[in-house]
N, C-alpha and C. Protein backbone atom coordinates (compact mmCIF):
# COMPACT_ATOMS: atom_id res chain seq x y z
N UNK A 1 -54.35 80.51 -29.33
CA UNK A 1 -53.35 79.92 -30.19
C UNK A 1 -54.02 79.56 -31.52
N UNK A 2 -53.42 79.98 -32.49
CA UNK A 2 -53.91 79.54 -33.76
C UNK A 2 -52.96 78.09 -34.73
N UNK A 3 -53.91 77.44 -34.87
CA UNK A 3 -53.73 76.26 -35.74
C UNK A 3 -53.76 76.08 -37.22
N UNK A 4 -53.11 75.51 -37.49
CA UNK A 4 -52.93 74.82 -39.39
C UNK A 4 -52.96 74.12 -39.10
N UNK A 5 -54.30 73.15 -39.65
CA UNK A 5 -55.13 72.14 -40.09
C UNK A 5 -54.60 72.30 -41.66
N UNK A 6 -53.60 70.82 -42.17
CA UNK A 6 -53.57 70.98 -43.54
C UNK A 6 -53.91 69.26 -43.82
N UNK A 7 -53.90 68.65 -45.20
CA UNK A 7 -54.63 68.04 -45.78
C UNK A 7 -56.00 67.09 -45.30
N UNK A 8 -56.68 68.18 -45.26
CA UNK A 8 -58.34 67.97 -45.47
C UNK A 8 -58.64 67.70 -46.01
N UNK A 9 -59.85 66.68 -46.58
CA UNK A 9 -60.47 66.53 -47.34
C UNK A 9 -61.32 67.59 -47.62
N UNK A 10 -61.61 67.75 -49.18
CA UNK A 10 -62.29 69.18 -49.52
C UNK A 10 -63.46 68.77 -49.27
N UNK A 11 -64.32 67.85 -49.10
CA UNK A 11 -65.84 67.61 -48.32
C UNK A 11 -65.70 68.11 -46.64
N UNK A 12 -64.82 68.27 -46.14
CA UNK A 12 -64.79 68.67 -44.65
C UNK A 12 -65.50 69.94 -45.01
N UNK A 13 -65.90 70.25 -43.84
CA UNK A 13 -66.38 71.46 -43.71
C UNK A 13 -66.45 72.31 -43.04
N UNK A 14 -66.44 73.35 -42.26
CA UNK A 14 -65.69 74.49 -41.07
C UNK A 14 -66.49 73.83 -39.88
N UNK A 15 -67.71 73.47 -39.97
CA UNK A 15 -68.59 73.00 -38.91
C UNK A 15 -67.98 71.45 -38.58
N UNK A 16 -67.71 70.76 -38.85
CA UNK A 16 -66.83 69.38 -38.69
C UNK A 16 -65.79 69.90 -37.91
N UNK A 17 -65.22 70.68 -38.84
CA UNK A 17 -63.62 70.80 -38.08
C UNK A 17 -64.12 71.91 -37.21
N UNK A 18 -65.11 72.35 -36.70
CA UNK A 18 -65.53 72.80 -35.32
C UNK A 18 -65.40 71.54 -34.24
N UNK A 19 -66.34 71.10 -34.80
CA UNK A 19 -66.84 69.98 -33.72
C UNK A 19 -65.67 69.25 -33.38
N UNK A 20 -64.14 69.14 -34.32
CA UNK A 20 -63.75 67.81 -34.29
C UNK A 20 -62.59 68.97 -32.78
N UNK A 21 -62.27 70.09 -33.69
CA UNK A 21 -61.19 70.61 -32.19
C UNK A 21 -62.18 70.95 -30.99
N UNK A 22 -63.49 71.30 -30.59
CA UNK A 22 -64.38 71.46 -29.98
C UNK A 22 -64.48 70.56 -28.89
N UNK A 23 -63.97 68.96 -29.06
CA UNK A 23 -63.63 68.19 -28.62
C UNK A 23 -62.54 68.36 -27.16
N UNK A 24 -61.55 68.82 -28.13
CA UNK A 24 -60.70 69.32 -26.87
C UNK A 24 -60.77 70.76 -26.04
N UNK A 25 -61.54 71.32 -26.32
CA UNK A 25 -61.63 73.09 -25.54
C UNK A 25 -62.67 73.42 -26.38
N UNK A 26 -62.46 75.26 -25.98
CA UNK A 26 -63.08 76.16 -26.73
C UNK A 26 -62.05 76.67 -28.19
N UNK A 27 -63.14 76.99 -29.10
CA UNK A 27 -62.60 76.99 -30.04
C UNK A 27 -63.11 78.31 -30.57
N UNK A 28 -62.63 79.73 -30.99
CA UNK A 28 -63.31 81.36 -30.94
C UNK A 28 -63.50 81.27 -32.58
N UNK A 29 -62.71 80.69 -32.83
CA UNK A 29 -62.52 80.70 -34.59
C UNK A 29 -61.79 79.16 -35.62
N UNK A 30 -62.52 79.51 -36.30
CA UNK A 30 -62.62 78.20 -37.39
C UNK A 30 -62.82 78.53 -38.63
N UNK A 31 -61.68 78.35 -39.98
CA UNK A 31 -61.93 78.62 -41.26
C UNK A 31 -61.24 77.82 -42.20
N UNK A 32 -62.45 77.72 -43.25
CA UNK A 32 -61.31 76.78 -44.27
C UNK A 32 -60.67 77.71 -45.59
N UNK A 33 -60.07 77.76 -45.91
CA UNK A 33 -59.55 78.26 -46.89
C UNK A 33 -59.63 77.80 -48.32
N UNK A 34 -60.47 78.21 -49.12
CA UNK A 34 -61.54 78.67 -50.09
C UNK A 34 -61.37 78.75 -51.57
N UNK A 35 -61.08 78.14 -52.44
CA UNK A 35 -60.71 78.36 -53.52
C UNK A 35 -61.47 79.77 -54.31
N UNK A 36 -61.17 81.01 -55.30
CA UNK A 36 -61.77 82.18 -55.35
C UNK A 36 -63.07 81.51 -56.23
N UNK A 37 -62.13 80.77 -57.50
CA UNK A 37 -62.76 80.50 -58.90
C UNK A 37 -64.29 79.59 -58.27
N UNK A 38 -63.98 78.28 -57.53
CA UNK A 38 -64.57 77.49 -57.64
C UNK A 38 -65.47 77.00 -56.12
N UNK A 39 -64.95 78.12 -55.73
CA UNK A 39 -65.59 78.42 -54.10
C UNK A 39 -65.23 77.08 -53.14
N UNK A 40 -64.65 75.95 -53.33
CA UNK A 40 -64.55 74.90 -52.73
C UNK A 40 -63.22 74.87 -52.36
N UNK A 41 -62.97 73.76 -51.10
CA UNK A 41 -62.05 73.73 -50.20
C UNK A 41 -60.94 73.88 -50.33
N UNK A 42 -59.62 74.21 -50.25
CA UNK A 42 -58.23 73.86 -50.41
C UNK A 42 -57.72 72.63 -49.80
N UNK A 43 -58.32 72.15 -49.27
CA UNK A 43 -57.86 71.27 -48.28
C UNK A 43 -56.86 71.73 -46.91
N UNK A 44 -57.20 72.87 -46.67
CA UNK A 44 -56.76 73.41 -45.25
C UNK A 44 -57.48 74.45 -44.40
N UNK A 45 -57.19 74.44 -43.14
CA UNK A 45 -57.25 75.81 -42.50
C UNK A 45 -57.03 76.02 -41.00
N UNK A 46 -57.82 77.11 -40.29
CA UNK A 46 -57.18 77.63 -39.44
C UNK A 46 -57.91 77.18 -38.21
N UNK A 47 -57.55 76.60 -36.60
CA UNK A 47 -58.50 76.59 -35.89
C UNK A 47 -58.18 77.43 -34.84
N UNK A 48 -58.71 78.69 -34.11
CA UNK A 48 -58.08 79.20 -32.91
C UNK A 48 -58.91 78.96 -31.99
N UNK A 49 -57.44 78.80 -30.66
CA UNK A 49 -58.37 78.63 -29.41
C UNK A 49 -57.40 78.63 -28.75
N UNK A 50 -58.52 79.82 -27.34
CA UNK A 50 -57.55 80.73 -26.96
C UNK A 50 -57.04 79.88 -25.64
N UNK A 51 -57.62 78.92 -24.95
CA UNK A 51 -56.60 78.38 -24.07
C UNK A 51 -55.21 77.41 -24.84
N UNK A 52 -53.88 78.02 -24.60
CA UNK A 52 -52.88 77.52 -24.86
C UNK A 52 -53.25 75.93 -24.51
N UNK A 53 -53.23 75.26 -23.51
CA UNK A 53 -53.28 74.17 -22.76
C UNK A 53 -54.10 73.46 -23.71
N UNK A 54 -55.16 74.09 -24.17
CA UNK A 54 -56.33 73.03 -24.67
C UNK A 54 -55.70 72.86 -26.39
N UNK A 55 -55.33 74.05 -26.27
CA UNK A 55 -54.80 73.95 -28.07
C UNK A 55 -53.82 73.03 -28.14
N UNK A 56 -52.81 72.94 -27.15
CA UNK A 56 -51.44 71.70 -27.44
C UNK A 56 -52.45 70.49 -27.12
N UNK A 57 -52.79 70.46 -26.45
CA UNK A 57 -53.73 69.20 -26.41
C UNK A 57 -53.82 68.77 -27.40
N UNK A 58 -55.32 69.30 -28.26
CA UNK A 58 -55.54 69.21 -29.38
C UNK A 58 -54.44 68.86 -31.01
N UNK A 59 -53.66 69.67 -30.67
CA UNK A 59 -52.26 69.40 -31.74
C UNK A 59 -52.11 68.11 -31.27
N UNK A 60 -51.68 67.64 -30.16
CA UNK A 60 -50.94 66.53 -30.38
C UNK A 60 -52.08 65.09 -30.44
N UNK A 61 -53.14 65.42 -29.87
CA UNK A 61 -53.73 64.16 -30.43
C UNK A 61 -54.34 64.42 -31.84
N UNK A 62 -54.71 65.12 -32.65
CA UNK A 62 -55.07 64.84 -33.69
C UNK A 62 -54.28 65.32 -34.65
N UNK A 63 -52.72 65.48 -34.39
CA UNK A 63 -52.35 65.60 -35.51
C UNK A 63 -51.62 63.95 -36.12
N UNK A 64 -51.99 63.64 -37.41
CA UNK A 64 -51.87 62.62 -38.33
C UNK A 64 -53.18 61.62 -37.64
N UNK A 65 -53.95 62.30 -37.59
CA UNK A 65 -55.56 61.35 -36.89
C UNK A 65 -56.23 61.45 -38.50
N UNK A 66 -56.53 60.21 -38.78
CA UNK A 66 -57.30 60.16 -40.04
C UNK A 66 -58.72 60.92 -40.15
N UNK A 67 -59.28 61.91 -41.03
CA UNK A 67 -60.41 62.50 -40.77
C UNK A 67 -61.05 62.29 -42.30
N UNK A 68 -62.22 61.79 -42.70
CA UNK A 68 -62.57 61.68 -43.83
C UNK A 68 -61.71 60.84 -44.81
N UNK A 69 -60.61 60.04 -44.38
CA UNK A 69 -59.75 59.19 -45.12
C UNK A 69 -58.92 59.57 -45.37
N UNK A 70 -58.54 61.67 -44.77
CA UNK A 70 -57.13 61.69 -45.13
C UNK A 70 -56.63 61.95 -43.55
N UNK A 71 -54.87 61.41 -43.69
CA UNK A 71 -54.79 61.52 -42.55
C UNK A 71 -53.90 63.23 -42.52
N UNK A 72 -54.73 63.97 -41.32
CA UNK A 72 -54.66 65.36 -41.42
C UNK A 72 -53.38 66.22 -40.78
N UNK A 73 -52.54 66.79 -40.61
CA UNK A 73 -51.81 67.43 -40.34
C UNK A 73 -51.84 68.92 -39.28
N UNK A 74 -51.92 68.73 -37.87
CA UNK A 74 -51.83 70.16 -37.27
C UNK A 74 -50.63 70.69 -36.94
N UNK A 75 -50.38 72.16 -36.97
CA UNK A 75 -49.18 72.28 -36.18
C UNK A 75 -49.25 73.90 -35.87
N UNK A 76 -48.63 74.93 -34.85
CA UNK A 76 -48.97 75.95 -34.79
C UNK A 76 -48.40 76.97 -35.81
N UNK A 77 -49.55 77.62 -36.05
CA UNK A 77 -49.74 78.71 -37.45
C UNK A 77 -48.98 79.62 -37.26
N UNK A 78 -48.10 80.06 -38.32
CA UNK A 78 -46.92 81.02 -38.42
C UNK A 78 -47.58 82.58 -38.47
């Protein structure tokens, strides 16, 4: 199942938001989405992981869980 992780703080970093869904399961893939010009964060991205079970998990406890002072947004990726 793939995830949208949106307002991140642009100091997060793909390895954080490893560790932070890593928490709840396995996690195959993790990316933040990249500004071209200025190479730094958008403040979002993607987390997949392929047990369904572990991924709703994950959605529902950390979505609006404060991470770096913002509070972050998951929900499943279109």
């Amino acid at each position: 199942m793939k995830l949208l992780v949106r307002n991140l703080s642009r100091s997060t970093t793909e390895q954080e938001l490893r560790i932070l869904f890593s928490a709840h399961g396995t996690v195959t893939e993790c990316s933040l989405v990249l500004d071209q010009a200025t190479a730094k964060s958008k403040g979002f991205g993607f987390v997949v992981m392929p047990n369904e079970t572990e991924a709703k998990a994950a959605l529902s406890t950390l979505h609006e869980t404060r991470v770096a002072k913002n509070k972050i947004r998951v929900k499943v990726a279109q």
